[in-house]
Protein backbone atom coordinates (compact mmCIF):
# COMPACT_ATOMS: atom_id res chain seq x y z
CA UNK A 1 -6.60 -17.63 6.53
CA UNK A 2 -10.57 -17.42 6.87
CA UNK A 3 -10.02 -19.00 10.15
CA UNK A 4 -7.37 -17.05 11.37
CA UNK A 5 -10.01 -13.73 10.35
CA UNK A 6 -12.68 -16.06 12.58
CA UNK A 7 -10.82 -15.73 15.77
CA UNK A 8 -9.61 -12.41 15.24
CA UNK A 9 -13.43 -11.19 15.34
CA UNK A 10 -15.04 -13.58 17.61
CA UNK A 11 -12.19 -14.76 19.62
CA UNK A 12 -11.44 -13.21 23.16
CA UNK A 13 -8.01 -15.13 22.51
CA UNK A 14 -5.15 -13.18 21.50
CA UNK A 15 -2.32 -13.77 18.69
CA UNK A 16 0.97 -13.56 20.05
CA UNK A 17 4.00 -14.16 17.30
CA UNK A 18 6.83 -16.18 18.12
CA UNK A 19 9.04 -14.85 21.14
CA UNK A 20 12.35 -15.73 18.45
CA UNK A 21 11.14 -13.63 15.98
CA UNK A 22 12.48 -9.91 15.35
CA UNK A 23 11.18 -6.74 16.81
CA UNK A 24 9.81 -5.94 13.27
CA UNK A 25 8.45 -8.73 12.69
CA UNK A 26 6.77 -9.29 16.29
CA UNK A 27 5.32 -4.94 15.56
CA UNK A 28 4.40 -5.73 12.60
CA UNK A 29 2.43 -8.59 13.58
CA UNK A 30 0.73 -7.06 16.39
CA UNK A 31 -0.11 -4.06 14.45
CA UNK A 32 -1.79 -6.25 11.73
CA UNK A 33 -4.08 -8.20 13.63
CA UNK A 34 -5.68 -5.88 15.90
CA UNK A 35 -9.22 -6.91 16.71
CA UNK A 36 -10.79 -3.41 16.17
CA UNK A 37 -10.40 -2.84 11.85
CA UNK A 38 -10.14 1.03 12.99
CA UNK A 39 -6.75 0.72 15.40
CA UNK A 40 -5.26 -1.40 12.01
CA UNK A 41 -2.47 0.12 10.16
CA UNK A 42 -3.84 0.67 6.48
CA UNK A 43 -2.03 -0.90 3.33
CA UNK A 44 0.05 1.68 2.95
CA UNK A 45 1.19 2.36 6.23
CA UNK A 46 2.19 -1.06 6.56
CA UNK A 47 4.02 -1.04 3.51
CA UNK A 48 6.05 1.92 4.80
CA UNK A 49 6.75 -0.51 8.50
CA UNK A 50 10.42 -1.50 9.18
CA UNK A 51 9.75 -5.29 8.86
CA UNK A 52 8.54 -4.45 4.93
CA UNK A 53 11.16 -1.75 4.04
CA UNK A 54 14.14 -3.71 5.48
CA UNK A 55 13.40 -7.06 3.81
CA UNK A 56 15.67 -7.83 0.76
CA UNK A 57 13.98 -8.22 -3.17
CA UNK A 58 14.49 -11.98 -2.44
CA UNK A 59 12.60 -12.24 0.52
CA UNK A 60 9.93 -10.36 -0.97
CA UNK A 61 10.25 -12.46 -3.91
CA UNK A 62 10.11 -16.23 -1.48
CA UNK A 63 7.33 -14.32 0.37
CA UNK A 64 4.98 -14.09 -2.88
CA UNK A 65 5.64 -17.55 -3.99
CA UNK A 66 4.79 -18.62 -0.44
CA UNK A 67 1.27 -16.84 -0.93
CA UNK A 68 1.20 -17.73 -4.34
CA UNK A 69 1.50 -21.68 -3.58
CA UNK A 70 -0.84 -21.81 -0.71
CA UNK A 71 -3.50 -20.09 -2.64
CA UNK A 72 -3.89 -16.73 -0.56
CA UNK A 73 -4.35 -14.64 -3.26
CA UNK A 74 -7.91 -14.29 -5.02
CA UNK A 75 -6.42 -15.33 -8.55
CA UNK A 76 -6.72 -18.69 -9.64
CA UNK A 77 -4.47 -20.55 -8.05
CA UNK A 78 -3.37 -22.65 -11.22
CA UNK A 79 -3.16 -18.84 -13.28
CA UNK A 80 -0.66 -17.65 -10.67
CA UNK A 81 1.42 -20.96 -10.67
CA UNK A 82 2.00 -20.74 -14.72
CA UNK A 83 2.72 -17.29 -14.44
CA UNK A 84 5.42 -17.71 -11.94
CA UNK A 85 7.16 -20.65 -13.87
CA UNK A 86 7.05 -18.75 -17.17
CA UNK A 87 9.09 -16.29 -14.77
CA UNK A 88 11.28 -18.32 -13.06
CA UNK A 89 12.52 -19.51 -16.38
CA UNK A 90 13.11 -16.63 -18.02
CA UNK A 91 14.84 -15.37 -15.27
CA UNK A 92 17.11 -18.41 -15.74
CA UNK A 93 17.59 -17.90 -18.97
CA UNK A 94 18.80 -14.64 -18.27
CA UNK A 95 21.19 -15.75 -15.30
CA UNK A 96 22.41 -18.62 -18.03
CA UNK A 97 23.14 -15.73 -19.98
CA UNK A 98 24.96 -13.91 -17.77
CA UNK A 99 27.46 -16.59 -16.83
């Protein structure tokens, strides 16, 4: 990640997301990484963006654990990882339950 914040200040390259990818995605990329911090959508603008309010709980759900495993977040990595499988099995407990 600190590299990818590298070339998007010094860098005269440009980020281009995938040309398979959806239209929300592809906007919501392109929005994101403008070079200039003032032409960036704020948090909660780009919580309100199509690619974010059309993605299901359990995408948003795969897309934590993603940044959860690969240590994005500021937390301690280790915290975050005993957190989430204290979650994941109560939640299936609960499905257990259910059946």
């Amino acid at each position: 990640m600190t590299h990818l914040v590298y070339l998007l200040k010094m860098s005269s390259i440009s980020i281009e997301p995938p040309e398979n990818a959806s239209q929300f995605f592809r906007s919501f990329i392109l929005r994101t990484l403008r070079k200039d911090p003032k032409e960036r959508p704020t948090a909660a603008e780009l919580i309100e963006d199509p690619f974010i309010t059309q993605l299901s709980e359990e995408s948003c759900i795969e897309i934590i654990r993603t940044l959860v495993k690969s240590s994005l977040l500021h937390k301690n990595k280790d915290e975050y990882e005993e957190e989430w499988e204290e979650e994941e099995e109560e939640e299936e407990g609960e499905e257990e339950e259910e059946k």
